[in-house]
Protein backbone atom coordinates (compact mmCIF):
# COMPACT_ATOMS: atom_id res chain seq x y z
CA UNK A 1 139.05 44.31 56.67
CA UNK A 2 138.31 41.26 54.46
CA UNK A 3 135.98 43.79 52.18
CA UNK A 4 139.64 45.81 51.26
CA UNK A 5 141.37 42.47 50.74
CA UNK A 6 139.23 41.17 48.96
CA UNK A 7 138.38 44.38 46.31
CA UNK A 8 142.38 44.69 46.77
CA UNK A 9 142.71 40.92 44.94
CA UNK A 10 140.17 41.85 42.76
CA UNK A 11 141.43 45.14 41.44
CA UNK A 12 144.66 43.46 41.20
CA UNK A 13 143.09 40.66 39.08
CA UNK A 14 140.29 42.43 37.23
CA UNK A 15 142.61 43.73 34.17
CA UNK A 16 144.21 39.91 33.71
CA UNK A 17 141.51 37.54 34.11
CA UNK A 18 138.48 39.33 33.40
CA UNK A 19 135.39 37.33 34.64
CA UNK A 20 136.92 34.86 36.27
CA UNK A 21 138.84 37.82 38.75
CA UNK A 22 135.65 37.55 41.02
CA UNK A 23 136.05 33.73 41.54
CA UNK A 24 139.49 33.85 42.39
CA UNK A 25 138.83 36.69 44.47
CA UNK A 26 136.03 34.89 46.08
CA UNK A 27 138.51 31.51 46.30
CA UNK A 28 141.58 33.83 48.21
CA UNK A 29 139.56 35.33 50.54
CA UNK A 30 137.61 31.87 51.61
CA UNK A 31 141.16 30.39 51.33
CA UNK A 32 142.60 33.29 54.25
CA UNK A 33 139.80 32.74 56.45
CA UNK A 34 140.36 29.62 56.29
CA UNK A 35 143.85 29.36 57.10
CA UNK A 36 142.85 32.05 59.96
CA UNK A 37 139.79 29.58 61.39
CA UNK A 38 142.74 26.27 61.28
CA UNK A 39 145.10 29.04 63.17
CA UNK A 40 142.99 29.86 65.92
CA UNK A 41 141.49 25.74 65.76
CA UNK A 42 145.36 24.79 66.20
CA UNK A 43 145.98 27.31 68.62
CA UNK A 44 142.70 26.41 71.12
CA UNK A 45 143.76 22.73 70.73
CA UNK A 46 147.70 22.87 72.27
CA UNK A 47 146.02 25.46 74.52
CA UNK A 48 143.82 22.89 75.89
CA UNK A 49 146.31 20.20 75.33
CA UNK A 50 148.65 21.93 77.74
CA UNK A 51 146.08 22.42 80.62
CA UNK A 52 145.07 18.48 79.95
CA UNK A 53 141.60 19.21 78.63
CA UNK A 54 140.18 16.63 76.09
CA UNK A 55 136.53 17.90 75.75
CA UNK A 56 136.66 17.45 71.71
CA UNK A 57 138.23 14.71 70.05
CA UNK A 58 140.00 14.77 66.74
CA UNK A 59 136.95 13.82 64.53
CA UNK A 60 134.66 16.16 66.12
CA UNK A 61 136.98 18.83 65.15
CA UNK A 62 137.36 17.84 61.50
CA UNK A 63 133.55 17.89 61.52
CA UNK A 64 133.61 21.62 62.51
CA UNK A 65 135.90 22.47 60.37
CA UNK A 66 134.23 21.26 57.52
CA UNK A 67 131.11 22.66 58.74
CA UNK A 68 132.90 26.14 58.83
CA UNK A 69 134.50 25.75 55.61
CA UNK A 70 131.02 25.30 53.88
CA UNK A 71 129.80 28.42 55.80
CA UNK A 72 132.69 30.34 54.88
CA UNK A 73 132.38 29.38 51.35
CA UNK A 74 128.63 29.91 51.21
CA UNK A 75 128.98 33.81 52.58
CA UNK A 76 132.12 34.54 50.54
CA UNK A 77 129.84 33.13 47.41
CA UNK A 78 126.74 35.41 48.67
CA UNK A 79 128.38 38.36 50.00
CA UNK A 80 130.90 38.94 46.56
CA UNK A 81 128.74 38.17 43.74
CA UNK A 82 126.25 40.06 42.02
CA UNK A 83 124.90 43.74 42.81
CA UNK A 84 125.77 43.91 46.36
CA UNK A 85 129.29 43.35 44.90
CA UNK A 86 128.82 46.09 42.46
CA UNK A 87 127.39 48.49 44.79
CA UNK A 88 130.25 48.12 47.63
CA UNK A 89 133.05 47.86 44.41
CA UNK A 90 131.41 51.49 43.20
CA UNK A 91 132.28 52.34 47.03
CA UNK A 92 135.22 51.57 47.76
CA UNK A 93 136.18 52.68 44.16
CA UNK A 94 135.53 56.31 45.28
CA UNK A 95 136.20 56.16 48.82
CA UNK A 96 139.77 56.56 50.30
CA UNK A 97 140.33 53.08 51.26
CA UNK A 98 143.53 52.06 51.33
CA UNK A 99 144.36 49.01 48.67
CA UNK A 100 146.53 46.05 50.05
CA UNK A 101 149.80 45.86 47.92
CA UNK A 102 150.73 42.28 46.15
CA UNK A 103 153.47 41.58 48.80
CA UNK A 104 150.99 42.16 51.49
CA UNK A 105 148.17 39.34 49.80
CA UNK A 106 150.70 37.20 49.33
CA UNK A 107 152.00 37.20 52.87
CA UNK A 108 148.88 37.05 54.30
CA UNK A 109 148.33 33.27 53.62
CA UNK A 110 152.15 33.23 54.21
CA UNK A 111 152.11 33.81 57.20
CA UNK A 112 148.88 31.94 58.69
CA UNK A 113 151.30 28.94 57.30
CA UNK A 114 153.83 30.18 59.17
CA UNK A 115 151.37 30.39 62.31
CA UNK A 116 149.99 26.73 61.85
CA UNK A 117 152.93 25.21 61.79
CA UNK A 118 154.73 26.63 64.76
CA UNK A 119 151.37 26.33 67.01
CA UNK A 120 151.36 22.72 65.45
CA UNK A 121 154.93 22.23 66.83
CA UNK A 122 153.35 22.95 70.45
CA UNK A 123 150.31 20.21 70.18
């Protein structure tokens, strides 16, 4: 799923910004997974808030956060640069993938927003 959004982005960007499409490509995708990680992170923490769980404080979860974040960032940078790039960008190219419109990548981010700050309502 993340491979069509992200050769969706860069498609969409690839005739504007040239070069620099991949590294905004790169920079949306590690942005939604992101926002999806903080989602699921805000989500497990008024879960366990709820059932009166405190098994990981509030620093120890900033510390795996930014531990995922520098993971996240470190595939996205591995996985969509250079020939591997190429080679799965020839694919899906020719395959019949279907291409995420610019309503849908904007809303996408959107709506993880959205997410976070309703499940943040319930902490």
């Amino acid at each position: 799923m993340f491979d069509n959004i992200f050769y969706s982005i860069f498609n969409k960007l690839k005739p504007r910004f040239g070069r620099k499409a991949n590294n905004l490509a790169i920079l949306y995708i590690s942005i939604l997974q992101l926002l999806i990680v903080m989602v699921i992170g805000v989500f497990l923490k008024a879960f366990f808030s709820n059932m009166n769980s405190n098994f990981l404080s509030d620093e120890k979860i900033s510390i795996l956060f930014i531990l995922a974040t520098i993971f996240i960032f470190f595939k996205n940078w591995i996985q969509y640069s250079g020939k591997k790039r190429k080679v799965k960008n020839s694919k899906v190219n020719h395959s019949n993938s279907k291409a995420f419109g610019v309503y849908g990548l904007i809303l996408f981010p959107v709506g993880c927003i959205v997410l976070l700050l309703i499940l943040n309502q319930a902490i």
